[in-house]
Protein backbone atom coordinates (compact mmCIF):
# COMPACT_ATOMS: atom_id res chain seq x y z
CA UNK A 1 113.00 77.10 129.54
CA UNK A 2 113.02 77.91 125.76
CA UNK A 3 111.44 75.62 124.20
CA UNK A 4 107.63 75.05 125.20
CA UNK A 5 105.12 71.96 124.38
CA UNK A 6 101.66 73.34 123.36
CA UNK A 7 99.95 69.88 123.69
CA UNK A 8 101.25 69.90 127.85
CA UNK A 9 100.12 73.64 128.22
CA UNK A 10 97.78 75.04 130.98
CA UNK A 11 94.15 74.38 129.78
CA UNK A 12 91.63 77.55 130.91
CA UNK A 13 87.98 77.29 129.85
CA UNK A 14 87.41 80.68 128.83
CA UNK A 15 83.64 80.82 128.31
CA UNK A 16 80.99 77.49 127.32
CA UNK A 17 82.74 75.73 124.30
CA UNK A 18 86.00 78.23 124.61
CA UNK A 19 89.12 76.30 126.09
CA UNK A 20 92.49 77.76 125.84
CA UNK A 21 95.81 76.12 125.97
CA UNK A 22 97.83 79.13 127.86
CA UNK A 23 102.04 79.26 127.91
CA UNK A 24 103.79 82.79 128.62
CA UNK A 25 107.12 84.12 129.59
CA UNK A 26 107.65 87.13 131.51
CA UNK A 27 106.07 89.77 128.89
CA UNK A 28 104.20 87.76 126.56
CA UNK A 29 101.12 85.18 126.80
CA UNK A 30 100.24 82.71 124.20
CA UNK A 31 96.84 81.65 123.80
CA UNK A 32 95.55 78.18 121.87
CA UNK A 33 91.84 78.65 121.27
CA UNK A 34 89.81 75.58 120.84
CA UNK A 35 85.72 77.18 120.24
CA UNK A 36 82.95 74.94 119.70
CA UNK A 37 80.12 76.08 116.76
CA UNK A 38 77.78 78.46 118.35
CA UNK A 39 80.21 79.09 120.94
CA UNK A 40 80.97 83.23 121.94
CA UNK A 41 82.84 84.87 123.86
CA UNK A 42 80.91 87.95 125.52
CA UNK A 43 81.75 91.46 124.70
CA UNK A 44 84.51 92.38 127.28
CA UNK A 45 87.35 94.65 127.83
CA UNK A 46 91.05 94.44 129.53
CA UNK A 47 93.51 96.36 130.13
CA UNK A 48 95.85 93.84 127.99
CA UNK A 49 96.99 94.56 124.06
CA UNK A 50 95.76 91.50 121.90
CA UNK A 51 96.96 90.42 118.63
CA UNK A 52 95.84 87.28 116.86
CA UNK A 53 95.28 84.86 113.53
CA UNK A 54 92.29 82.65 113.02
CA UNK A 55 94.18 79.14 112.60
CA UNK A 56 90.85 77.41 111.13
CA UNK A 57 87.44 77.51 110.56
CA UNK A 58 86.37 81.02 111.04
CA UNK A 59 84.06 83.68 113.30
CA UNK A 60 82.20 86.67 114.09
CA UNK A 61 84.70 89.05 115.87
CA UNK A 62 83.19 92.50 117.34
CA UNK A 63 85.74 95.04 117.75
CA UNK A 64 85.03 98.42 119.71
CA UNK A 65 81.60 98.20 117.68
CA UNK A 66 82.93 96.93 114.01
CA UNK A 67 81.74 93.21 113.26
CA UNK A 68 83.50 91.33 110.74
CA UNK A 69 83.65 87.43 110.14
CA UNK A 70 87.35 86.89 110.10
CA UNK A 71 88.80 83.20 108.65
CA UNK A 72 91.91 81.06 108.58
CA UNK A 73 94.75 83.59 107.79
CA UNK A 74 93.22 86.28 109.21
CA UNK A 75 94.48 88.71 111.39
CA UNK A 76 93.48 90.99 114.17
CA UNK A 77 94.38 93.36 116.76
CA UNK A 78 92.64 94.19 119.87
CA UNK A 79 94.52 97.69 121.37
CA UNK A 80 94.25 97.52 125.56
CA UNK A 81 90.78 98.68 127.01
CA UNK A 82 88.35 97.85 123.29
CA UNK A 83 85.62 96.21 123.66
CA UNK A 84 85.28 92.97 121.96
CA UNK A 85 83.75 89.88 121.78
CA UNK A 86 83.63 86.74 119.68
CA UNK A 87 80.33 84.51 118.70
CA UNK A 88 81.60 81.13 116.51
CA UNK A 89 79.44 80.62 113.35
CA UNK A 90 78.18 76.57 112.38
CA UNK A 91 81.60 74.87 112.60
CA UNK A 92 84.61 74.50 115.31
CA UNK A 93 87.40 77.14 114.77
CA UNK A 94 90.55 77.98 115.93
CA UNK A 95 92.75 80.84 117.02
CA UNK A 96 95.93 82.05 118.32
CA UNK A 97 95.49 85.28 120.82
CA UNK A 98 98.94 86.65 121.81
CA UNK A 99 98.94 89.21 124.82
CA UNK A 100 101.19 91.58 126.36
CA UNK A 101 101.35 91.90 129.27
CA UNK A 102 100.45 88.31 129.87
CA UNK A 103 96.67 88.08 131.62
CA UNK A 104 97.86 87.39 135.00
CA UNK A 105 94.00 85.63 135.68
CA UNK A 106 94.66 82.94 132.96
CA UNK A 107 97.34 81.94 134.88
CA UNK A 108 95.84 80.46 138.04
C-alpha cells in the first residue's frame, strides 16, 4: 500500500481533548493531532524518537525540563526516553508527531 488516506486513518484518543489520526509502515508512525484548548498531554516518556511541526494554532511543549510555546511552523524533536509533555493554550491546535519505531500501543 503506498499511498495512505489520512481522513480513513485509525483514530486513538490520546489523553481528554487529544485524538490522533495514526497510519505507519513498518519503521515509521504518523501521527494527526487534533487538541482541544486547555487540553495537555501529561509529562511522559517512551522509549520511541519523536519529531514533529505544529500544523496550527499553537502550545506549551515541555521538553526534558525546557518549556517553550511552539506555533504553526514550528518544529521539534523529542530524542527516545525525554520527558515531555504538552498543555494547549485558549484555542484548538494541531500537530504532526512522526515516530520511529512506530508506538506499537497506538496501534491496537
Amino acid at each position: 500500500m503506498y499511498f495512505l488516506d489520512v481522513s480513513k486513518a485509525k483514530e486513538k484518543e490520546l489523553a481528554p481533548g487529544v485524538r490522533a489520526r495514526l497510519l505507519w509502515g513498518d519503521r515509521i508512525m504518523l501521527s494527526f493531532l487534533d487538541m482541544g484548548a486547555g487540553a495537555s498531554v501529561p509529562l511522559h516518556s517512551h522509549p520511541h524518537e519523536q519529531m514533529g511541526i505544529v500544523l496550527e494554532g499553537e502550545f506549551e511543549f515541555t521538553i526534558a525540563g525546557e518549556t517553550r510555546v511552539v506555533k504553526e511552523g514550528d518544529v521539534y524533536l523529542v530524542p527516545g526516553g525525554v520527558v515531555h509533555g504538552v498543555r494547549v493554550l485558549d484555542r484548538p491546535a494541531r500537530a504532526l508527531d512522526i515516530f520511529h519505531p512506530p508506538r506499537e500501543e497506538y496501534k491496537t
